[in-house]
Protein backbone atom coordinates (compact mmCIF):
# COMPACT_ATOMS: atom_id res chain seq x y z
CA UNK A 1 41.62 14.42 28.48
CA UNK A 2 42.07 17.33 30.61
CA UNK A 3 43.81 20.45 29.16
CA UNK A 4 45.22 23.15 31.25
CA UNK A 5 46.06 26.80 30.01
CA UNK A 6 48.36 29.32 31.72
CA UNK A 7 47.80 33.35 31.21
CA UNK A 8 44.54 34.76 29.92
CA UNK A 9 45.76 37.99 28.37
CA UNK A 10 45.00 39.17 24.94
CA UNK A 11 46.10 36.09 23.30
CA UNK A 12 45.83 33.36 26.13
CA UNK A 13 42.16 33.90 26.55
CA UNK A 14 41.16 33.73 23.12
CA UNK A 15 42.69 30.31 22.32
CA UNK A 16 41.63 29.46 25.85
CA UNK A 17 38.10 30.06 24.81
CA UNK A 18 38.40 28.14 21.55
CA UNK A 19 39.69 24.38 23.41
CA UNK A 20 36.29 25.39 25.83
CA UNK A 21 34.29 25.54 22.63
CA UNK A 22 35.14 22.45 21.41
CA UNK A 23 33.86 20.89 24.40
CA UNK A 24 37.09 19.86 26.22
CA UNK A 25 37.63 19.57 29.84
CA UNK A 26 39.24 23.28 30.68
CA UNK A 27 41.34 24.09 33.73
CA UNK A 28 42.54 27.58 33.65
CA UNK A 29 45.32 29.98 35.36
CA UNK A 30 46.00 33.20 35.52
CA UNK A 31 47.99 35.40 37.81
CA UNK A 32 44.88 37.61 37.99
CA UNK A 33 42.00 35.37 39.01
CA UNK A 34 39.48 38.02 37.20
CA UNK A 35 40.66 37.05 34.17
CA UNK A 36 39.77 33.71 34.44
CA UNK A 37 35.96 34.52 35.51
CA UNK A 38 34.34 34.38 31.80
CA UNK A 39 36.06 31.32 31.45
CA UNK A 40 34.91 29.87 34.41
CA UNK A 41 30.95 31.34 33.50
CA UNK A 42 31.58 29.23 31.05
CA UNK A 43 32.46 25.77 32.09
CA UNK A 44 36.15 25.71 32.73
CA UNK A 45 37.16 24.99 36.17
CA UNK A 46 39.75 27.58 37.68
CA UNK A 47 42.67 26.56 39.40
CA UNK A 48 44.38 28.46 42.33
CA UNK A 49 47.99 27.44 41.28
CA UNK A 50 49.96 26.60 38.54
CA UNK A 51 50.99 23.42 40.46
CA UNK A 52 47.30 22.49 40.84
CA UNK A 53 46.73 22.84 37.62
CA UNK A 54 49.93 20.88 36.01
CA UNK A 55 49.13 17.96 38.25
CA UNK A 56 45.70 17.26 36.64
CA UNK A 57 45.85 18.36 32.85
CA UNK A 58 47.30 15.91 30.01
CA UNK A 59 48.21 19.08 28.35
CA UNK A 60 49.06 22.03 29.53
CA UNK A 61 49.44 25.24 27.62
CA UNK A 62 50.82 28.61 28.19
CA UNK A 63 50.83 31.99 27.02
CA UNK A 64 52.93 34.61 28.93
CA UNK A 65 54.23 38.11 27.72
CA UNK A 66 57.91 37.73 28.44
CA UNK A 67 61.33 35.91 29.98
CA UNK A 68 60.29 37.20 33.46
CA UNK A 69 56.63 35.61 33.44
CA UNK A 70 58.20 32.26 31.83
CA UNK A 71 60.46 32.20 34.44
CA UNK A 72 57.97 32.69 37.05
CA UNK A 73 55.60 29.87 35.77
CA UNK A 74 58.10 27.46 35.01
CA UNK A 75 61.29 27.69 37.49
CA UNK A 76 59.58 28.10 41.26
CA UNK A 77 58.82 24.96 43.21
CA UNK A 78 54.94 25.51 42.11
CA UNK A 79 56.02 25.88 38.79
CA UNK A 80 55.38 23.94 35.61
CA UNK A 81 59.11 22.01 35.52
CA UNK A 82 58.78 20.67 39.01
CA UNK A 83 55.12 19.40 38.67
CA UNK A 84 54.60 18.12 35.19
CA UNK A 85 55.16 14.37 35.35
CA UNK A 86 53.95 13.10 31.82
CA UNK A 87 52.11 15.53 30.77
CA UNK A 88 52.91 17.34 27.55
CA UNK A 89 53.69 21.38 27.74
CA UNK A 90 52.93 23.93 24.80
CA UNK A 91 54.45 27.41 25.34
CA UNK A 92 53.66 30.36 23.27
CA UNK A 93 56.20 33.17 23.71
């Protein structure tokens, strides 16, 4: 299974971490790519959109700070609403 995780802020990251812990497949997102770097260092794979990344998780989880980042990530055309097929979406906000 292939899990995907949107925003790598204070809380994001840490339960991002965890799933990579447990030794599950990891794709990650982030607006700013620098936050997905210790991630990455440590096995997930980092994906360059949020359409890249909905189209090969299972799962996809998200953690954004407000309405105007949900928005972002789920209404636009790369967005999580037009890409995710059968996959299953968590959101924490």
């Amino acid at each position: 299974m292939e899990i995907g995780f949107i925003g790598l802020g204070n809380l994001g990251a840490p339960i991002a971490e965890n799933i990579l812990q447990k030794n599950h497949r990891l794709s990650v997102y982030n607006r700013t790519a620098s936050k997905a770097e210790p991630l990455v260092a440590k096995g997930a794979t980092m994906c360059s959109s949020i359409k890249e990344l909905a189209q090969k998780c299972d799962v996809v989880f998200s953690a954004v700070s407000d309405d105007a980042a949900l928005s972002e990530i789920t209404k636009t055309n790369d967005g999580i609403a037009q890409n995710c097929q059968d996959q299953i979406w968590v959101s924490q906000y």
